[in-house]
Protein backbone atom coordinates (compact mmCIF):
# COMPACT_ATOMS: atom_id res chain seq x y z
CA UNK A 1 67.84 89.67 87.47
CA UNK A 2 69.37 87.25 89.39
CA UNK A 3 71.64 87.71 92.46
CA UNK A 4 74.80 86.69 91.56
CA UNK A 5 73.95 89.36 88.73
CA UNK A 6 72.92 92.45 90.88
CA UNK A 7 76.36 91.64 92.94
CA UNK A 8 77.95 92.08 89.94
CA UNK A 9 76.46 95.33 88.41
CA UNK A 10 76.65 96.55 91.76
CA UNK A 11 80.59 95.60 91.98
CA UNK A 12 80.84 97.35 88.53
CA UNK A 13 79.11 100.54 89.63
CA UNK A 14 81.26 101.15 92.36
CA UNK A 15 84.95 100.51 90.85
CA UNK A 16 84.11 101.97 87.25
CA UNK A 17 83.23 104.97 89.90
CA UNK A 18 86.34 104.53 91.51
CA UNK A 19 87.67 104.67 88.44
CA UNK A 20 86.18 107.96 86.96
CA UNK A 21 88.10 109.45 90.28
CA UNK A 22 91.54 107.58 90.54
CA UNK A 23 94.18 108.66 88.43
CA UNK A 24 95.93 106.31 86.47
CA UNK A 25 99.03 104.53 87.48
CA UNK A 26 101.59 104.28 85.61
CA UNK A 27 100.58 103.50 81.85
CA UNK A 28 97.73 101.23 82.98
CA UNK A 29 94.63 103.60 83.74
CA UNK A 30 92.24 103.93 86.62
CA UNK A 31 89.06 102.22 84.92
CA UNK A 32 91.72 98.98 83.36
CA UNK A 33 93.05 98.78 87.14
CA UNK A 34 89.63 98.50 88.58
CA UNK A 35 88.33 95.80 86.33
CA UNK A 36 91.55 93.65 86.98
CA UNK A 37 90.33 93.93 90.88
CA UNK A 38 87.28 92.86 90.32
CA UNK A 39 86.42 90.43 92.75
CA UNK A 40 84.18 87.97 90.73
CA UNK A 41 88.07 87.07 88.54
CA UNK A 42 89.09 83.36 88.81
CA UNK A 43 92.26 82.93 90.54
CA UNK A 44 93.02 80.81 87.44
CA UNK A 45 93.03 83.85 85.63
CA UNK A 46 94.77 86.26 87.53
CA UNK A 47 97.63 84.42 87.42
CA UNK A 48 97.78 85.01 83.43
CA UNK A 49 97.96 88.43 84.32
CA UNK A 50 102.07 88.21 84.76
CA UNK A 51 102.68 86.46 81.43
CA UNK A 52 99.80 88.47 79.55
CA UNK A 53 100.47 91.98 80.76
CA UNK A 54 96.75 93.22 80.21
CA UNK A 55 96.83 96.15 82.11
CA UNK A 56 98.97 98.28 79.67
CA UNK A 57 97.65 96.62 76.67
CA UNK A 58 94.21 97.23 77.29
CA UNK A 59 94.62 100.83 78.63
CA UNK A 60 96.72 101.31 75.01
CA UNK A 61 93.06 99.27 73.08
CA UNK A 62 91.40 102.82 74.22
CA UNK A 63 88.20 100.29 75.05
CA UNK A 64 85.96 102.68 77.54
CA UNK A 65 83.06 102.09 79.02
CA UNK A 66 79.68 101.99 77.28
CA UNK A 67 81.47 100.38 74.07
CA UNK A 68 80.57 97.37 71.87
CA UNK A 69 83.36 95.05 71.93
CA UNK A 70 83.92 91.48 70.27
CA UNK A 71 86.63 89.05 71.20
CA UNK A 72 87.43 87.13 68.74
CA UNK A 73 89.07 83.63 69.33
CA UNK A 74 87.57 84.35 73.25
CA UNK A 75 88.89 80.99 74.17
CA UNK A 76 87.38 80.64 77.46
CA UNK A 77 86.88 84.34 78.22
CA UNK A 78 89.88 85.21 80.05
CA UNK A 79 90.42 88.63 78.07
CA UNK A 80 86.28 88.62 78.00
CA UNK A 81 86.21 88.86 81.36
CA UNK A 82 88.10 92.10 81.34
CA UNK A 83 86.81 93.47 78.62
CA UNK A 84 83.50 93.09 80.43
CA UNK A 85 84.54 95.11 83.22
CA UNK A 86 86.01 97.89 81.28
CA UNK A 87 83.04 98.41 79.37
CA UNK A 88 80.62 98.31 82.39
CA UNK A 89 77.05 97.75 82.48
CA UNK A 90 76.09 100.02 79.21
CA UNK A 91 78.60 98.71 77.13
CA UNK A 92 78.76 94.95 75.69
CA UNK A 93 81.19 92.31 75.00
CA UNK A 94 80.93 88.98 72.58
CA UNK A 95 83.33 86.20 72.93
CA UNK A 96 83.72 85.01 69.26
CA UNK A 97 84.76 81.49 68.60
CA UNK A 98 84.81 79.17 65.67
CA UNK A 99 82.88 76.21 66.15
CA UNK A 100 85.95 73.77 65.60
CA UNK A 101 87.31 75.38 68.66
CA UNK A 102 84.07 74.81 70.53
CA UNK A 103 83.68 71.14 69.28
CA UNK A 104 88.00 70.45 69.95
CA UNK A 105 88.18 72.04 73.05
CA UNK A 106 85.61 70.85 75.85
CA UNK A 107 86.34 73.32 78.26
CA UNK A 108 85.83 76.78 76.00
CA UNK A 109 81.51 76.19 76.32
CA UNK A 110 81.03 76.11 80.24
CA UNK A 111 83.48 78.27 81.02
CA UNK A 112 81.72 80.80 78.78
CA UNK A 113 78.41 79.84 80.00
CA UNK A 114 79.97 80.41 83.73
CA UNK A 115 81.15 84.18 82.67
CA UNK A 116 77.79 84.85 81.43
CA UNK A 117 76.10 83.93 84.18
CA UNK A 118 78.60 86.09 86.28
CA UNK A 119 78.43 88.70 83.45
CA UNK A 120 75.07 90.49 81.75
CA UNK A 121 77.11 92.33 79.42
CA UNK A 122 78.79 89.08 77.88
CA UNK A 123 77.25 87.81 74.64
CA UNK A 124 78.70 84.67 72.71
CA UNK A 125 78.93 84.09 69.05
CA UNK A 126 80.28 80.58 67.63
CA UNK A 127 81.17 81.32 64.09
CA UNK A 128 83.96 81.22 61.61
CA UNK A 129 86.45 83.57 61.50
CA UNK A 130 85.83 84.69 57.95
CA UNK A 131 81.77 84.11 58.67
CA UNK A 132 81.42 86.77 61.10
CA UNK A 133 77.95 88.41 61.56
CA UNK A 134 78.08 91.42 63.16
CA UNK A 135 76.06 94.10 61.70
CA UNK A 136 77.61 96.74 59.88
CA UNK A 137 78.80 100.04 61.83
CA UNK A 138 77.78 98.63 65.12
CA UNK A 139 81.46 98.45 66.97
CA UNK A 140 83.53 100.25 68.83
CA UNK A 141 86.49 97.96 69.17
CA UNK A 142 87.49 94.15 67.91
CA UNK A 143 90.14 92.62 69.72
CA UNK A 144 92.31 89.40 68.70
CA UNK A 145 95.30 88.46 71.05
CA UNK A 146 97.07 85.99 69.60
CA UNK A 147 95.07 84.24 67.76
CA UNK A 148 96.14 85.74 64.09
CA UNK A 149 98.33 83.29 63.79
CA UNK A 150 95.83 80.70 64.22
CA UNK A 151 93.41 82.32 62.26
CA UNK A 152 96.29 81.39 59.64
CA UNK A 153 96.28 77.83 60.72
CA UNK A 154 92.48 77.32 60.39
CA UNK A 155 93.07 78.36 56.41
CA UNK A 156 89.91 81.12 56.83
CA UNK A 157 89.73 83.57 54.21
CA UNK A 158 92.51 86.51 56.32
CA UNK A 159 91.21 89.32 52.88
CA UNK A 160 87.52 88.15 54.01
CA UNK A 161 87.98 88.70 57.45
CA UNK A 162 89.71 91.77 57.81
CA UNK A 163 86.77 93.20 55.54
CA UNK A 164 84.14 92.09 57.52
CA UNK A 165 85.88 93.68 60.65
CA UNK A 166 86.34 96.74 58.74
CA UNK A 167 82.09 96.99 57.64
CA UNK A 168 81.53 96.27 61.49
CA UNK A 169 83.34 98.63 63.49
CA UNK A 170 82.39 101.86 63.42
CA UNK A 171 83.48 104.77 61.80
CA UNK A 172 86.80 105.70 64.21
CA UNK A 173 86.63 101.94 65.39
CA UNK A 174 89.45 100.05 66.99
CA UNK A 175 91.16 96.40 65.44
CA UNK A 176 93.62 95.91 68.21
CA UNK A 177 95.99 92.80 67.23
CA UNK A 178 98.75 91.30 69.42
CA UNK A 179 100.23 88.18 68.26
CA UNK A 180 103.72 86.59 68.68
CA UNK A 181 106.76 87.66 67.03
CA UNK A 182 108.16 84.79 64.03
CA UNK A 183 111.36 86.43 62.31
CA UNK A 184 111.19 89.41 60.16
CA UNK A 185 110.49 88.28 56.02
CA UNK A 186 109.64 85.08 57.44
CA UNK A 187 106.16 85.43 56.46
CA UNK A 188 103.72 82.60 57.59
CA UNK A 189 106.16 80.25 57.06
CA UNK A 190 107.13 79.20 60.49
CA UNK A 191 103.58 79.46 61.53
CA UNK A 192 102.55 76.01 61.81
CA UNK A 193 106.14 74.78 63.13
CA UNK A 194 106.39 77.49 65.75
CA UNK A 195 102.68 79.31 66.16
CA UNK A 196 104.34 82.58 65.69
CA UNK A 197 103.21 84.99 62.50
CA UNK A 198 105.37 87.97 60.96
CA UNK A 199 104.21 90.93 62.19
CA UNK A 200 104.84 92.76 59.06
CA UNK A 201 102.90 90.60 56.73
CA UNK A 202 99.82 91.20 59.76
CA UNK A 203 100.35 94.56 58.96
CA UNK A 204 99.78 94.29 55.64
CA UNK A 205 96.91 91.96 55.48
CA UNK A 206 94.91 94.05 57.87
CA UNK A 207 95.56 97.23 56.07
CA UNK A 208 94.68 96.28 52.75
CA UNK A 209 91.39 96.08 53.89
CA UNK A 210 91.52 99.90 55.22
CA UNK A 211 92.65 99.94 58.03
CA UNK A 212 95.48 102.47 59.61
CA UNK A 213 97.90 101.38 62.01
CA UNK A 214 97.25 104.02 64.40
CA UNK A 215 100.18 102.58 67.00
CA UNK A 216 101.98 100.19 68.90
CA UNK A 217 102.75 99.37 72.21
CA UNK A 218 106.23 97.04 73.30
CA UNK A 219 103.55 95.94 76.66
CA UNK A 220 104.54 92.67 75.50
CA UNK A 221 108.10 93.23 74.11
CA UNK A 222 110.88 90.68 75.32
CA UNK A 223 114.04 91.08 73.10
CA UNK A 224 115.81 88.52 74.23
CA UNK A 225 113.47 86.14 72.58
CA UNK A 226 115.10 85.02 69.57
CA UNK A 227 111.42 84.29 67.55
CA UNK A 228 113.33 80.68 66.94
CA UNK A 229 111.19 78.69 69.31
CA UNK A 230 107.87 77.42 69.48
CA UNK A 231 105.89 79.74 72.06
CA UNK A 232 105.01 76.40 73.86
CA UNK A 233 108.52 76.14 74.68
CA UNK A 234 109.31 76.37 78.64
CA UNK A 235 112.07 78.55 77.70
CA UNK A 236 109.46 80.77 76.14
CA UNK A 237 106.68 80.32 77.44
CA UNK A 238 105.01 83.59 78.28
CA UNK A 239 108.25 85.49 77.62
CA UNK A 240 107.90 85.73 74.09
CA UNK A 241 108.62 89.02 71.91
CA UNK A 242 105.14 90.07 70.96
CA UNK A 243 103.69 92.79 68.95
CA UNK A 244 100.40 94.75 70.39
CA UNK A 245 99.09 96.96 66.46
CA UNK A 246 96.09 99.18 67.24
CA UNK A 247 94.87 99.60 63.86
CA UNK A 248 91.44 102.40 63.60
CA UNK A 249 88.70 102.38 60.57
CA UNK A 250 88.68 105.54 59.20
CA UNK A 251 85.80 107.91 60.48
């Protein structure tokens, strides 16, 4: 193992520990807390925290430690990264994305190499969204954070998809979804205008393949949004209404 790994399976011994014997503040909970302190987190990151809330989102995912996670549309790892620390040095994490993304985006490849060389629990899988090859029954949770809506724009197969999630979580598994708000009815029609998806037609698509919207959590709720702007606008930007669905397989 090398050293900049020890450090960090060290670092995660000691705060999932603290964890197990803080109680949680407020709705985000001890073991969450601990791996948004983790020491190893680019600054770059941390400041996403304000506009991306993860705290209460991923304390409402249920993700624990020990679990089998995959990320899918990872980006560059930054909800990896926490995921990672959550799930601690028996669980796993695989930062899913299609390899347009890879080839379009120059900076998604070494900044996942980076996290798994800070990282032993971080896997990486570059395939399509509707080619995904995760065994069947293997996973405890599947997360997608705003990325639905391009998911849309990429024209995969959404049916195929959703079905393949369903086959690889396990039985009791965990599809959290968090995407921005377009306007009720409005479908996928503002999609490619505005990068925002209607949450009902999410709904949906990801039940029809079995799924049960277990809850949802207004972490990311900002009302006075009126879903009428791109989320790129400056106006917007990081203040836009957004829906957090934990959807479960049933067990």
């Amino acid at each position: 193992m090398s050293i900049s790994r020890y450090l960090w399976a060290l670092c995660v011994a000691v705060f999932v520990g603290m964890a197990g014997m803080a109680s949680a503040d407020g709705n985000v909970s001890a073991t969450v807390a601990a791996a948004m302190a983790a020491p190893d987190r680019p600054q770059a990151q941390v400041k996403r925290d304000a506009a991306r809330n993860p705290g209460p989102v991923l304390t409402f995912s249920t993700i624990k430690p020990g679990d089998v996670v995959v990320d899918l549309g990872a980006g560059g790892g930054y909800l990896t990264r926490l995921i990672s620390g959550i799930v601690g040095r028996d669980g796993k994490v695989v930062a899913q994305n299609p390899p347009s993304w890879i080839e379009n985006f120059k900076s998604i490849a070494p900044a996942l190499e980076g996290l798994q060389k800070d990282r032993p629990n971080v896997q990486v899988s570059n395939t399509a969204f509707d080619a995904l090859d995760f065994a069947d029954n293997t996973l405890d949770a599947v997360t997608m954070a705003l990325v639905y809506h391009d998911v849309v724009l990429s024209s995969a197969d959404r049916a195929k998809m959703n079905h393949q999630i369903y086959a690889a979580l396990k039985p009791g598994g965990v599809y959290l979804i968090t995407d921005h708000f377009a306007k009720e009815g409005s479908g996928d029609t503002t999609t490619n205008a505005l990068h925002r998806i209607d949450a009902d037609m999410v709904r949906a698509e990801v039940e029809a393949a079995g799924f049960v919207l277990e809850a949802q959590s207004d972490a990311l709720r900002h009302p006075d949004d009126d879903r009428s702007k791109i989320v790129f606008d400056p106006s917007v930007r990081g203040k836009t209404d957004r829906f957090v669905y934990r959807f479960r397989k049933a067990k």
